[in-house]
Each structure stands twice: as structure tokens, then as C-alpha cells.
N, C-alpha and C. Protein backbone atom coordinates (compact mmCIF):
# COMPACT_ATOMS: atom_id res chain seq x y z
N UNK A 1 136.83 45.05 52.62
CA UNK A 1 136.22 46.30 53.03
C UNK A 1 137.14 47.45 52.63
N UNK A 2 136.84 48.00 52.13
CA UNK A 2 137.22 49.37 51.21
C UNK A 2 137.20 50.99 52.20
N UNK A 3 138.08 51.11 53.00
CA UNK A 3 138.34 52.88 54.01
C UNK A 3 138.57 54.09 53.02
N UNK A 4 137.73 54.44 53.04
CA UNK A 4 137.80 56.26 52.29
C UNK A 4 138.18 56.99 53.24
N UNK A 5 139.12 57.78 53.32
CA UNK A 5 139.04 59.18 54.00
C UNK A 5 139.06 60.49 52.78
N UNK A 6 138.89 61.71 53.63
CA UNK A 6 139.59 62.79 52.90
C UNK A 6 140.33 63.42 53.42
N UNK A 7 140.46 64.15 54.84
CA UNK A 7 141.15 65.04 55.26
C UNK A 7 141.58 63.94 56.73
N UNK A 8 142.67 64.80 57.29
CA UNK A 8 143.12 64.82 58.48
C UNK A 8 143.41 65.86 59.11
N UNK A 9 142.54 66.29 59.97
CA UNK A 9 143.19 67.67 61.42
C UNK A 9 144.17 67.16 62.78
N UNK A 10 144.83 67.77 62.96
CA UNK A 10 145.39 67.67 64.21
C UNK A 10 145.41 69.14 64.63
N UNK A 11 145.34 69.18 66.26
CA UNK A 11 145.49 70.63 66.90
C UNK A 11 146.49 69.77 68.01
N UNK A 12 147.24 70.79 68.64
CA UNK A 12 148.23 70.57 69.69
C UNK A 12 148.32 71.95 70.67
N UNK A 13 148.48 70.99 71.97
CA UNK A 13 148.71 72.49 72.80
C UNK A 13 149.63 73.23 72.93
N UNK A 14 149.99 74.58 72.38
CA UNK A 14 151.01 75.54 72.87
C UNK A 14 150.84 76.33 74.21
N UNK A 15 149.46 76.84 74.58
CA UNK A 15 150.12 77.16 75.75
C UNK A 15 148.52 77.15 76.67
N UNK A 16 148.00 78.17 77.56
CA UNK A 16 146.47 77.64 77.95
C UNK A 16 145.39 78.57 76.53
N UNK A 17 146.11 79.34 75.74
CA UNK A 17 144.97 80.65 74.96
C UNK A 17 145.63 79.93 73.70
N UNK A 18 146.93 79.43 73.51
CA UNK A 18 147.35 79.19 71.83
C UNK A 18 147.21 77.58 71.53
N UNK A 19 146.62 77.06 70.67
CA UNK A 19 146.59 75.83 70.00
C UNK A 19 146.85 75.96 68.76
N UNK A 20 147.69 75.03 68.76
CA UNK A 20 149.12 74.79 67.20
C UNK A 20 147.89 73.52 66.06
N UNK A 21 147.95 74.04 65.11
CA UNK A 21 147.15 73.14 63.85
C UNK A 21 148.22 72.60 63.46
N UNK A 22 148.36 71.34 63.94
CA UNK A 22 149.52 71.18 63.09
C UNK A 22 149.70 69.99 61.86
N UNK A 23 147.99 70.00 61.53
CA UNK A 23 148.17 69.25 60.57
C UNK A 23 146.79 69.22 60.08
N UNK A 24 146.68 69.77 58.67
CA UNK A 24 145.20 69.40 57.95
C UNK A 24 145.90 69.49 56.08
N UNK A 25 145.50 68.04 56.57
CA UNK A 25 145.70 67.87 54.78
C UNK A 25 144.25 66.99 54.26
N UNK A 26 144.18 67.46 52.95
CA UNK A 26 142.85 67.15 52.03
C UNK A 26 143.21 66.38 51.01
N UNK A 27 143.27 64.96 50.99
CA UNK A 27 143.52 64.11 50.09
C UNK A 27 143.40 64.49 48.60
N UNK A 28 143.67 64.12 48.13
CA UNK A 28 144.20 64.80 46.31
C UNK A 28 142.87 64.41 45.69
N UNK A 29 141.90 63.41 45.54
CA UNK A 29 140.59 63.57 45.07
C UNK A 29 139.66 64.41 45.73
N UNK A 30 140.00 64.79 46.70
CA UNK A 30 139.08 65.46 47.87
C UNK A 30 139.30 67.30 47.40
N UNK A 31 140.36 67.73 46.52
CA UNK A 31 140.52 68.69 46.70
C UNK A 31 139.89 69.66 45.66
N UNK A 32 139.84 70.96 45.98
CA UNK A 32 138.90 71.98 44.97
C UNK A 32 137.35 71.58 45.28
N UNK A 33 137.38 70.89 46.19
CA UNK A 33 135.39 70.81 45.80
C UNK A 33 135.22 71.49 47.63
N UNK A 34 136.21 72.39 48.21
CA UNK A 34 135.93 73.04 49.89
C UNK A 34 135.61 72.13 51.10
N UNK A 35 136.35 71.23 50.75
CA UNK A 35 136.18 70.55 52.41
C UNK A 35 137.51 71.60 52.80
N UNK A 36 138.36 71.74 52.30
CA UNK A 36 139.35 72.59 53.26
C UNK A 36 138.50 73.78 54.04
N UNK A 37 137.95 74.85 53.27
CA UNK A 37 137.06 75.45 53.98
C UNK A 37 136.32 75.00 55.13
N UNK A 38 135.53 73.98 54.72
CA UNK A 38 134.66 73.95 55.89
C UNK A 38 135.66 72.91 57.35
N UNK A 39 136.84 72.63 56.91
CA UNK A 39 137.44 71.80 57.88
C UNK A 39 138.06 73.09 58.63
N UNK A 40 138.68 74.28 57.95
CA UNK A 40 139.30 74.74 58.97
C UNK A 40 138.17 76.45 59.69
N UNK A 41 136.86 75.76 58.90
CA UNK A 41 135.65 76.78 59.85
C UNK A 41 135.49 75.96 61.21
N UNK A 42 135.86 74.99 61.07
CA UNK A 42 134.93 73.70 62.25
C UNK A 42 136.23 74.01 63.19
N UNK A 43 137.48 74.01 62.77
CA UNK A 43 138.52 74.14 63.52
C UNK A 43 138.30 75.11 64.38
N UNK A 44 138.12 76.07 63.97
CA UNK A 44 137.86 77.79 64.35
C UNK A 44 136.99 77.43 65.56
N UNK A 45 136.01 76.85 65.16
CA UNK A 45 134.59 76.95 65.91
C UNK A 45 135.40 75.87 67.15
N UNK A 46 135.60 74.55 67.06
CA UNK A 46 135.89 73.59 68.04
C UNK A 46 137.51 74.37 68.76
N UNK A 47 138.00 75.28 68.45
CA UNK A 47 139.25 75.90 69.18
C UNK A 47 138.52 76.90 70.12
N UNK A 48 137.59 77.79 69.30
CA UNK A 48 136.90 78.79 70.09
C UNK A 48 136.46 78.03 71.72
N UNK A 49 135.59 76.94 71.00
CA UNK A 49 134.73 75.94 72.17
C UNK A 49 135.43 75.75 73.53
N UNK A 50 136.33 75.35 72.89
CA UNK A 50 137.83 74.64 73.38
C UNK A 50 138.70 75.38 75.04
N UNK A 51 138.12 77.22 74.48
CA UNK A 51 138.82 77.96 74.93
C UNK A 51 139.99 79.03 74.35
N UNK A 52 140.77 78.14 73.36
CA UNK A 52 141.53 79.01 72.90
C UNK A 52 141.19 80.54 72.01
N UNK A 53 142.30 81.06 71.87
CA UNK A 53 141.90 82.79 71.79
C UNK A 53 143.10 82.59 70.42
N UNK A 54 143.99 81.98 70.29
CA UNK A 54 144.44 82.22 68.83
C UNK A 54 144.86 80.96 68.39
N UNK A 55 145.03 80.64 66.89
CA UNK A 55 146.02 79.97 66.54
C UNK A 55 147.07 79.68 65.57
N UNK A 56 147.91 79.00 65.78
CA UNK A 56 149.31 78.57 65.55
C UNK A 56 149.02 77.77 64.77
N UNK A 57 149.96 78.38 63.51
CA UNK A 57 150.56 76.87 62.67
C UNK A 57 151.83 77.47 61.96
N UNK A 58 152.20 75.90 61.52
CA UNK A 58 153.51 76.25 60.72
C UNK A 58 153.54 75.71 59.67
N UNK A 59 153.77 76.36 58.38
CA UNK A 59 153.89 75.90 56.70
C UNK A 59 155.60 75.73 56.42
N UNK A 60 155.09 75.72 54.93
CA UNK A 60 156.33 76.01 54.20
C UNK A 60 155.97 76.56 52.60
N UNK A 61 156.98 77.06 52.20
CA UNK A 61 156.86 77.64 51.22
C UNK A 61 156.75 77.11 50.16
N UNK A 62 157.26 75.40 50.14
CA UNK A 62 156.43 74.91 49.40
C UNK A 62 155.21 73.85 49.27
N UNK A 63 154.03 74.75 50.29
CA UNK A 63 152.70 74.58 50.33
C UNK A 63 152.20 75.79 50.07
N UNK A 64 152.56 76.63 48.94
CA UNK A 64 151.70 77.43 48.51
C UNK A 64 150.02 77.48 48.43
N UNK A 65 149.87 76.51 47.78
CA UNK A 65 148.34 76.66 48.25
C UNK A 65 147.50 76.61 49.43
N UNK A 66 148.34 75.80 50.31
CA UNK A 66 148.17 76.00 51.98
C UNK A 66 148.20 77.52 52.35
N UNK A 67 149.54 78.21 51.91
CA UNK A 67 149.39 79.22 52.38
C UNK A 67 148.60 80.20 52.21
N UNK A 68 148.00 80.01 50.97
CA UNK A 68 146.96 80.74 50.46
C UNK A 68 146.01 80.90 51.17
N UNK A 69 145.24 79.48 51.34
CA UNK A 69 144.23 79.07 52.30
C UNK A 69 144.48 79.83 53.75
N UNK A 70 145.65 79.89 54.13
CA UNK A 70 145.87 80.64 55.21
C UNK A 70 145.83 81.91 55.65
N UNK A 71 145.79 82.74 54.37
CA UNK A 71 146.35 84.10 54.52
C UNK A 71 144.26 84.49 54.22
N UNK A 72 143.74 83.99 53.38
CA UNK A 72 142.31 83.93 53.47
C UNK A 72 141.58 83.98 54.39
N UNK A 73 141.94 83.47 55.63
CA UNK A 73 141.33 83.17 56.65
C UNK A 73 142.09 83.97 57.45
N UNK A 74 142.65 84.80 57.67
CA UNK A 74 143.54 85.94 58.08
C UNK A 74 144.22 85.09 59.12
N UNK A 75 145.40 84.22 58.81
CA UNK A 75 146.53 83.66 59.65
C UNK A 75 147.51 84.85 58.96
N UNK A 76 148.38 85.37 59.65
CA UNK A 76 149.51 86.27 59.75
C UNK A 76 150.56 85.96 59.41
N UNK A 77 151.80 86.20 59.24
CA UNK A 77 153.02 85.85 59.47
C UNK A 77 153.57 86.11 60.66
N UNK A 78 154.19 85.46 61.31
CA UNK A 78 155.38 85.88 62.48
C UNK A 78 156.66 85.11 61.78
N UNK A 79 157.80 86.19 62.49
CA UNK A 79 158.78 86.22 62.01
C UNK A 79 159.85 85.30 62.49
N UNK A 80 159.39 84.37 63.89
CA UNK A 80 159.80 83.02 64.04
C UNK A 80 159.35 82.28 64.59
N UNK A 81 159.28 81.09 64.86
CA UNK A 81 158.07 80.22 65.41
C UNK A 81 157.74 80.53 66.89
N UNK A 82 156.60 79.93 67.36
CA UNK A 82 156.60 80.09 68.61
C UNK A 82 157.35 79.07 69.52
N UNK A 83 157.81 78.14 69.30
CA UNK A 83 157.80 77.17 70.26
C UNK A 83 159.12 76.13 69.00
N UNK A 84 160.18 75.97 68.86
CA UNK A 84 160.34 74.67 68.18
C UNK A 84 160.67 73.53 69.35
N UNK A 85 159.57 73.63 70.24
CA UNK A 85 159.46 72.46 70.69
C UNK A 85 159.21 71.13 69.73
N UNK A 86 158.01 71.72 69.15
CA UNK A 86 157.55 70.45 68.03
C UNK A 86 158.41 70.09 67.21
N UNK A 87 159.60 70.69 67.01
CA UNK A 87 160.93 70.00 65.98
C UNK A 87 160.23 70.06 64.99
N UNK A 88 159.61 70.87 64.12
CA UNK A 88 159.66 71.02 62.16
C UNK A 88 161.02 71.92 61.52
N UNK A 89 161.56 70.96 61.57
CA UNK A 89 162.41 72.03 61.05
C UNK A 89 162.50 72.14 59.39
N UNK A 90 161.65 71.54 59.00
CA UNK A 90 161.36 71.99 57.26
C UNK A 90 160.37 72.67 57.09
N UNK A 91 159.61 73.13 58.12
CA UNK A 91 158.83 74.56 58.11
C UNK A 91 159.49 75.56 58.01
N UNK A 92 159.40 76.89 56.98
CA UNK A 92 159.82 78.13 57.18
C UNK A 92 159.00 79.07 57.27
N UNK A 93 158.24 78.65 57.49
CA UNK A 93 156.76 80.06 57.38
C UNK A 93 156.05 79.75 58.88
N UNK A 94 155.71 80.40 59.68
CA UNK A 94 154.79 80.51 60.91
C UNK A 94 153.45 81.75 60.95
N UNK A 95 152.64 81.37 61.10
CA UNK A 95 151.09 82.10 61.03
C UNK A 95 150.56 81.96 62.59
N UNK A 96 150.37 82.97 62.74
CA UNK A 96 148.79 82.82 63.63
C UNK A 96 147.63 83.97 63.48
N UNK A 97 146.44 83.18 64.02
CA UNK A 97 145.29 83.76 63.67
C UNK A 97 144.74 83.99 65.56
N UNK A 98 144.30 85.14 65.63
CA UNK A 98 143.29 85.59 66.37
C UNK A 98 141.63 84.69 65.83
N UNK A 99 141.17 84.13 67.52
CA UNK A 99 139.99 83.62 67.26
C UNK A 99 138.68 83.91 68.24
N UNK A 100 139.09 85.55 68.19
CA UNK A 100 138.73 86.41 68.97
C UNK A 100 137.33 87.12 68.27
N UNK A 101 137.63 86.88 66.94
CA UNK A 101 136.44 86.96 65.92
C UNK A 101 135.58 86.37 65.37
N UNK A 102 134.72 86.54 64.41
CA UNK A 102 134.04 85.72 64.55
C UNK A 102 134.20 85.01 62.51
N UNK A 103 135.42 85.52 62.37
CA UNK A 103 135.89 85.63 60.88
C UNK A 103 136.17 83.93 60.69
């Protein structure tokens, strides 16, 4: 029996309004044809559901095209993480997005 996937999401709790993405990757055949899109619209929508009001993630600089994807969808920069509870410490980039909209 033969398992396909394409993507993987994870969300985590930062606090009762912030939930941390801390993981959506799109398998390498899977990519350029917008499941990223529509994975991190569903995100949006199931965080909204959820309750939360913004969210958290953390890149690196070399996931450029992540970050791209990020800055598209209006995730921000902040200038240091929120929390290194989660221990990434090969992240250097931190974003969050307001999901206060309907963007």
C-alpha cells in the first residue's frame, strides 16, 4: 500500500488570542500548483473559528520562498520572537498576522 501526502500544518498555543504556525511545509511535487495558498486560507479560517485574533510564526532566511508566501498574506516582521519557549533557535525571522480581517 502506497501513502501520498502533500503538506503538513501544525498550530500551537501561545497565549488565549495568539496561535504559533509552526509548521506548514508542501512536499516538493506538491509545489507551484497552490496548495500552499489554500492551506494557509483554511489556517486563517480554522484559527479565526478557533478564537484566535492573530498569528505567530517563525522562519528563516533561508526559506525565502516561505517568506514570501508570508509577507503576501500580510504576516509582519517583529523584531524578536514572542516566546522562545518553543526552542528554534535556527529561526531568525518572526511574523505575525492580525486575523482580525478578513484578508
Amino acid at each position: 500500500m502506497k501513502v501520498s501526502w502533500l503538506a503538513v500544518v501544525a498550530l500551537h498555543l501561545v497565549s488565549d488570542k495568539i496561535a504559533e504556525l509552526q509548521k506548514l511545509y508542501v512536499t516538493k511535487n506538491s509545489r507551484g500548483k497552490g496548495y500552499s495558498s489554500r492551506l494557509i486560507k483554511r489556517i486563517f479560517q480554522e484559527a479565526r473559528l478557533a478564537g484566535y485574533e492573530q498569528l505567530y510564526l517563525e522562519t528563516s532566511t533561508k526559506l525565502a520562498t516561505a517568506v514570501s508566501i508570508y509577507q503576501h498574506y500580510s504576516f509582519t516582521a517583529l523584531q524578536e520572537p514572542l516566546s522562545n519557549a518553543a526552542g528554534h533557535p535556527a529561526m531568525n525571522i518572526w511574523m505575525i498576522k492580525s486575523l482580525l480581517s478578513d484578508e
